[in-house]
PDB file of N, CA and C in Angstrom:
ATOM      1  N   UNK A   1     -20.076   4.763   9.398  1.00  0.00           N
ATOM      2  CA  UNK A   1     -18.783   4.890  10.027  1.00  0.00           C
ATOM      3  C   UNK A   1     -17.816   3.821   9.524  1.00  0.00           C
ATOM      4  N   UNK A   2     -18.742   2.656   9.290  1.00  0.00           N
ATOM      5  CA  UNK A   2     -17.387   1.335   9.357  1.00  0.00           C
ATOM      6  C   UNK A   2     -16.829   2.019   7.361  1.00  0.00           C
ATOM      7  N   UNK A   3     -17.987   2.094   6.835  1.00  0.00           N
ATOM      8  CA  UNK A   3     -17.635   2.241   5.143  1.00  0.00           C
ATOM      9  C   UNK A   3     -16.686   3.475   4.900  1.00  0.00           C
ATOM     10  N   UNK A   4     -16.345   4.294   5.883  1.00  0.00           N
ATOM     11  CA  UNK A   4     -15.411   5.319   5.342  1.00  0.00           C
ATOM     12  C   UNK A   4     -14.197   4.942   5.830  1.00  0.00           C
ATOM     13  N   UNK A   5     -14.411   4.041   7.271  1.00  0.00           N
ATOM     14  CA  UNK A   5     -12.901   3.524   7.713  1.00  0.00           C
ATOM     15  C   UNK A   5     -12.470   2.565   6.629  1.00  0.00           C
ATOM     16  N   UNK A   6     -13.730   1.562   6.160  1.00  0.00           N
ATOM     17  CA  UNK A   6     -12.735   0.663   5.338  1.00  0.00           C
ATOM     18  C   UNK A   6     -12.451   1.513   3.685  1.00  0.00           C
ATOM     19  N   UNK A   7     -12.851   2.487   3.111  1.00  0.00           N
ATOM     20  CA  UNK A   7     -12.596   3.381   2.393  1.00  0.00           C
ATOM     21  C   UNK A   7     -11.733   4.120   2.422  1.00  0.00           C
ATOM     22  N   UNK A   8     -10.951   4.834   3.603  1.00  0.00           N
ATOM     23  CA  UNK A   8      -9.649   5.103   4.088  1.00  0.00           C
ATOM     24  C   UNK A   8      -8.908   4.294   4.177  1.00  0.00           C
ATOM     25  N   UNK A   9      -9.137   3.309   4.445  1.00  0.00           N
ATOM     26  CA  UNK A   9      -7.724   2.021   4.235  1.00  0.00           C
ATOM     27  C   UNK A   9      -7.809   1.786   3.273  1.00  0.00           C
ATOM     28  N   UNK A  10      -8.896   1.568   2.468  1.00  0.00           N
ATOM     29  CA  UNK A  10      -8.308   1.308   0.506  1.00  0.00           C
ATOM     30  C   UNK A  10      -7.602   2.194  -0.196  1.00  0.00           C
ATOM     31  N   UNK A  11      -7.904   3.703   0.399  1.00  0.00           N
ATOM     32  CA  UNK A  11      -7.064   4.539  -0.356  1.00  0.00           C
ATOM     33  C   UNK A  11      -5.799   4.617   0.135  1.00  0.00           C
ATOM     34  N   UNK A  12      -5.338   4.330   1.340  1.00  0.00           N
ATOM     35  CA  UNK A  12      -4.315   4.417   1.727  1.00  0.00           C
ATOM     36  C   UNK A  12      -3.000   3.405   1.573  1.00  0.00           C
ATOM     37  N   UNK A  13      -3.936   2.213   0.607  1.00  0.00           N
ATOM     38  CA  UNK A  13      -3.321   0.960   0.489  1.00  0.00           C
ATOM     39  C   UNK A  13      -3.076   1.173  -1.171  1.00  0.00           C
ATOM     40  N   UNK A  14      -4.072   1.893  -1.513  1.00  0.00           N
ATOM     41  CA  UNK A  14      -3.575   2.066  -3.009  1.00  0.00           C
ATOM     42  C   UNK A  14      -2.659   3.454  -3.354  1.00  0.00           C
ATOM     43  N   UNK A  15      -2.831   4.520  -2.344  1.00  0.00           N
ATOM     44  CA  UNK A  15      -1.647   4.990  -2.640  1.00  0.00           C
ATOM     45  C   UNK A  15      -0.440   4.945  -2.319  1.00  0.00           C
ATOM     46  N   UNK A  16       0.281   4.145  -0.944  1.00  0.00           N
ATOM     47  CA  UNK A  16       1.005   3.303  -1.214  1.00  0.00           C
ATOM     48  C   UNK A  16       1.662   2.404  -2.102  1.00  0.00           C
ATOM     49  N   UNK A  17       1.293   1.477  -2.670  1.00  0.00           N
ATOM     50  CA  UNK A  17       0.915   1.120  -3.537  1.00  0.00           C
ATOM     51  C   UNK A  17       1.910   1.346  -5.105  1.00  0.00           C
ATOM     52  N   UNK A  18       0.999   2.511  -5.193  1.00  0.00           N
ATOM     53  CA  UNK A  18       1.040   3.630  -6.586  1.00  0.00           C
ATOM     54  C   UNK A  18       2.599   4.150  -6.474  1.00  0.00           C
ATOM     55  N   UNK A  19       2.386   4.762  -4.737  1.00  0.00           N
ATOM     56  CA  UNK A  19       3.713   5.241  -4.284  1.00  0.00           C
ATOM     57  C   UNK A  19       5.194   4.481  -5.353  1.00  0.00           C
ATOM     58  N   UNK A  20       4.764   2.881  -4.620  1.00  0.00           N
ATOM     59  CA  UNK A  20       6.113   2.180  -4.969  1.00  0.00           C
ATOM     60  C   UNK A  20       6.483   1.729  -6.038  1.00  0.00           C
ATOM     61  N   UNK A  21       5.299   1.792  -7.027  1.00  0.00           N
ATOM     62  CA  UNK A  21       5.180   1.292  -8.368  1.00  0.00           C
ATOM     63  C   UNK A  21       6.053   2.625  -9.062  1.00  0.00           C
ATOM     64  N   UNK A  22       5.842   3.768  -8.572  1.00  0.00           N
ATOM     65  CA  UNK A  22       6.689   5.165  -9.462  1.00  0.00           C
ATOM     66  C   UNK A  22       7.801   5.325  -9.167  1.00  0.00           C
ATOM     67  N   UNK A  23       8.510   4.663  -7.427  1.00  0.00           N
ATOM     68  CA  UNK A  23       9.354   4.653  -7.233  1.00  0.00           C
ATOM     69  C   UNK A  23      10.450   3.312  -7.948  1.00  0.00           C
ATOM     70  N   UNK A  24       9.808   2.305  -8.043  1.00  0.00           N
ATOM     71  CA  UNK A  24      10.261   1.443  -8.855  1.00  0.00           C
ATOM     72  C   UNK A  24      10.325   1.591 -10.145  1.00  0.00           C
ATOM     73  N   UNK A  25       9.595   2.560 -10.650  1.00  0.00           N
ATOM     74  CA  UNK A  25      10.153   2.700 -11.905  1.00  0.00           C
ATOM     75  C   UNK A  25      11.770   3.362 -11.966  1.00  0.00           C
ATOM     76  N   UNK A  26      11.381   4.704 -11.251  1.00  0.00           N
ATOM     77  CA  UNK A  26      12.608   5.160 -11.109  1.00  0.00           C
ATOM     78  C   UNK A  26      13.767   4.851 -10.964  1.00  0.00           C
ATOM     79  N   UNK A  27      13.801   4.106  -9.624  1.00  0.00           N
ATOM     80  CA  UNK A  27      15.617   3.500  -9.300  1.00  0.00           C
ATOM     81  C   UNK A  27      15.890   3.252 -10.285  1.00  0.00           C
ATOM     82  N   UNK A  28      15.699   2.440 -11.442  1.00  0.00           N
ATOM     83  CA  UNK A  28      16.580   2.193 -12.612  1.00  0.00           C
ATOM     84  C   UNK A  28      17.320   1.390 -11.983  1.00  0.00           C
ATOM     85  N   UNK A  29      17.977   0.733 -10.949  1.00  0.00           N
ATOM     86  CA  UNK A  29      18.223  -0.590 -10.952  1.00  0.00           C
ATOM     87  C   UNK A  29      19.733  -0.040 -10.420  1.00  0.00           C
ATOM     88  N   UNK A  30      20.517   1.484 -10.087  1.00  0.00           N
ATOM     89  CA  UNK A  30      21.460   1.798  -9.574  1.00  0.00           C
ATOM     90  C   UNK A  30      21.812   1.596  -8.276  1.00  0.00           C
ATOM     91  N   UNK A  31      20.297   2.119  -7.643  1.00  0.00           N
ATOM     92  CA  UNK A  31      20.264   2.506  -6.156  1.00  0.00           C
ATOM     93  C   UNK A  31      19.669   1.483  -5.649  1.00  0.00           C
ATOM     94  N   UNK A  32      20.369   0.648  -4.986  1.00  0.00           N
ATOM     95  CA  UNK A  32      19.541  -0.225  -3.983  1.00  0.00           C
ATOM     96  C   UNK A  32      18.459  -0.192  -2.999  1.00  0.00           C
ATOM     97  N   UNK A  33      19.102   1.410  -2.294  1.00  0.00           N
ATOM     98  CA  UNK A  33      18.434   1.711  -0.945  1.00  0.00           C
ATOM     99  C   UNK A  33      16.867   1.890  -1.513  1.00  0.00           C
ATOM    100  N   UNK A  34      16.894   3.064  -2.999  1.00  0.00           N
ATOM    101  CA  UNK A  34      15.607   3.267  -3.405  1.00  0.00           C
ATOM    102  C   UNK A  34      14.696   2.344  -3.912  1.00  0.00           C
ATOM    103  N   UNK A  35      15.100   1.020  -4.128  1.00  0.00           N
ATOM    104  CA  UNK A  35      14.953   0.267  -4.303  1.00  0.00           C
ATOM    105  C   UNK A  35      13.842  -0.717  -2.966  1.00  0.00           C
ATOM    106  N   UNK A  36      14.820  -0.625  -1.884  1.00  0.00           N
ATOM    107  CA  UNK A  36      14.576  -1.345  -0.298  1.00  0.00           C
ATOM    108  C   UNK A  36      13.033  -0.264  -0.469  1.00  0.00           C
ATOM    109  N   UNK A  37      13.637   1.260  -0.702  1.00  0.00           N
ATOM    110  CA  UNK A  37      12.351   1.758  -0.031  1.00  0.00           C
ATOM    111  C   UNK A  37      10.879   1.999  -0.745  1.00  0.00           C
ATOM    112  N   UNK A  38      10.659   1.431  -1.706  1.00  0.00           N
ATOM    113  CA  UNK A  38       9.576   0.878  -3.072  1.00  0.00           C
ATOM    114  C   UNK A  38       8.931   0.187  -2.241  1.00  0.00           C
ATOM    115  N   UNK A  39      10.012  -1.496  -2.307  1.00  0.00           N
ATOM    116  CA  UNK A  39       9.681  -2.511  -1.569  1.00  0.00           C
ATOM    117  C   UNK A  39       8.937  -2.295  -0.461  1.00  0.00           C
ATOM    118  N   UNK A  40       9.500  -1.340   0.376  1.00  0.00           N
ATOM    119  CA  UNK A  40       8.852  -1.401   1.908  1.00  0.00           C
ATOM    120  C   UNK A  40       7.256  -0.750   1.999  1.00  0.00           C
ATOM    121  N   UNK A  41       7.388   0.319   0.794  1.00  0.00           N
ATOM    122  CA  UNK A  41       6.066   1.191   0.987  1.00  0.00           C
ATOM    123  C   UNK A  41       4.793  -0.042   0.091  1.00  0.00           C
ATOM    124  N   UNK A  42       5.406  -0.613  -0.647  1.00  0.00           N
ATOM    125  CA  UNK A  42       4.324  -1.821  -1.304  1.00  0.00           C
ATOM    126  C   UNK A  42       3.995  -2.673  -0.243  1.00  0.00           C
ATOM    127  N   UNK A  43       4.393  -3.392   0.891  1.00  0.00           N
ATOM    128  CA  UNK A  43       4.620  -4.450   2.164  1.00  0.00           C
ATOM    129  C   UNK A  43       3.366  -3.875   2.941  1.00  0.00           C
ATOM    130  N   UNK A  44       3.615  -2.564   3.131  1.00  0.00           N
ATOM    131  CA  UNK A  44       3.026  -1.607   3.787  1.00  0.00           C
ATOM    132  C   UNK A  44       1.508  -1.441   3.190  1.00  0.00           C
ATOM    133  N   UNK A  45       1.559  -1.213   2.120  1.00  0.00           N
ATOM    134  CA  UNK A  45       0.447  -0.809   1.338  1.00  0.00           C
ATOM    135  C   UNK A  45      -0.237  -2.417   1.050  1.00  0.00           C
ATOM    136  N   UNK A  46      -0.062  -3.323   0.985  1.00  0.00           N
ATOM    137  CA  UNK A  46      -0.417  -4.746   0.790  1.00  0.00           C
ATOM    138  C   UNK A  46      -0.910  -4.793   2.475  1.00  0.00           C
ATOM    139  N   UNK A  47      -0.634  -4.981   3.547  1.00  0.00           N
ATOM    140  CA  UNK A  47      -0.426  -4.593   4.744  1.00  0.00           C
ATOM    141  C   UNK A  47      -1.469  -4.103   5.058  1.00  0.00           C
ATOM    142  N   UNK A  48      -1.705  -3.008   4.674  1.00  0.00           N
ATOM    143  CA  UNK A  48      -3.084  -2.232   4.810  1.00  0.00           C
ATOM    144  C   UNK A  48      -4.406  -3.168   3.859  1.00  0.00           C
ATOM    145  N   UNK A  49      -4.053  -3.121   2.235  1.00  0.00           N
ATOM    146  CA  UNK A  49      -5.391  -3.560   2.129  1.00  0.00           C
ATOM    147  C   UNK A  49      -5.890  -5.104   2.680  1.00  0.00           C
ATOM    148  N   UNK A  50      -5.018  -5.930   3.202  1.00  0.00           N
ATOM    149  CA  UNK A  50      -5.639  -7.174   3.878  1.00  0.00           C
ATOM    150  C   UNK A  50      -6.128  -6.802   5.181  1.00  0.00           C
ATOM    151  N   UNK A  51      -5.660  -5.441   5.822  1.00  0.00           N
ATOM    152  CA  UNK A  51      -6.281  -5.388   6.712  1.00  0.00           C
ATOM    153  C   UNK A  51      -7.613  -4.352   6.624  1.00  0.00           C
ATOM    154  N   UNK A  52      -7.849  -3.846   5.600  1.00  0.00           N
ATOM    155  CA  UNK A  52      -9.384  -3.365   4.564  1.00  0.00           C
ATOM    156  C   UNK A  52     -10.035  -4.506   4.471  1.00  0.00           C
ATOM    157  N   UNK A  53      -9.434  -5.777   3.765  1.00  0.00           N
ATOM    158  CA  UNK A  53     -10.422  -6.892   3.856  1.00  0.00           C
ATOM    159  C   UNK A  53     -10.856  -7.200   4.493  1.00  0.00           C
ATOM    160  N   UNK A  54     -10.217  -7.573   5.664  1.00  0.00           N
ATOM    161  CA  UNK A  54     -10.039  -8.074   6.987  1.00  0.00           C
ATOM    162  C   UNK A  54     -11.298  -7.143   7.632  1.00  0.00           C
ATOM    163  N   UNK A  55     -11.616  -6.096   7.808  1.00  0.00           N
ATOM    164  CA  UNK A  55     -12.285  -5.283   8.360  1.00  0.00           C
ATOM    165  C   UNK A  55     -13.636  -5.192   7.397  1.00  0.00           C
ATOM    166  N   UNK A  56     -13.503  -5.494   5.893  1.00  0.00           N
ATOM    167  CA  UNK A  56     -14.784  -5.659   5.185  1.00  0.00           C
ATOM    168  C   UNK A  56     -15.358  -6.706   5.647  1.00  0.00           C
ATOM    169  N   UNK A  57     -14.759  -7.960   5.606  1.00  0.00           N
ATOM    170  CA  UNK A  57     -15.714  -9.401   5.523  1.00  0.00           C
ATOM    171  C   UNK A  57     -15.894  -9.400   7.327  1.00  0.00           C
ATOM    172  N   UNK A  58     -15.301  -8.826   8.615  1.00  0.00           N
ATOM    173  CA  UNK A  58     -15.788  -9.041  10.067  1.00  0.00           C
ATOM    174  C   UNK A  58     -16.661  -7.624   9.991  1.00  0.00           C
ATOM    175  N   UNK A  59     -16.793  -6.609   8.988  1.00  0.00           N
ATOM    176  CA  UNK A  59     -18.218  -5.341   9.736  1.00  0.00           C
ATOM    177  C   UNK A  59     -19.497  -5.505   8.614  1.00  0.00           C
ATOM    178  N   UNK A  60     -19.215  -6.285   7.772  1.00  0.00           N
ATOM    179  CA  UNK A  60     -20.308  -6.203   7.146  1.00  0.00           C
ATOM    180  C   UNK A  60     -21.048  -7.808   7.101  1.00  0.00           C
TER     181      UNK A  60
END
């Protein structure tokens, strides 16, 4: 049980992640907002995998 929860938060932290890395490519440096919203989904996705760690090193 604990290895698929912390396996769902890795994937969910890396596609996040991935998310903001394609979105940052994109903006091209015009759009700010798309820009803010890269940023936020990476925060998010960083966010998650410390709290994957966090949940690896206290269940195992």
């Amino acid at each position: 049980m604990t290895d698929s929860l912390i396996a769902v938060c890795c994937a969910a932290a890396l596609t996040l992640l991935l998310k903001s890395a394609v979105g940052l490519a994109r903006a091209g440096g015009t759009d700010p907002s798309a820009e803010a919203r890269s940023v936020t989904s990476a925060l998010y996705g960083c966010g998650i995998a410390v709290l994957a760690l966090g949940l690896f090193i206290t269940l195992t």
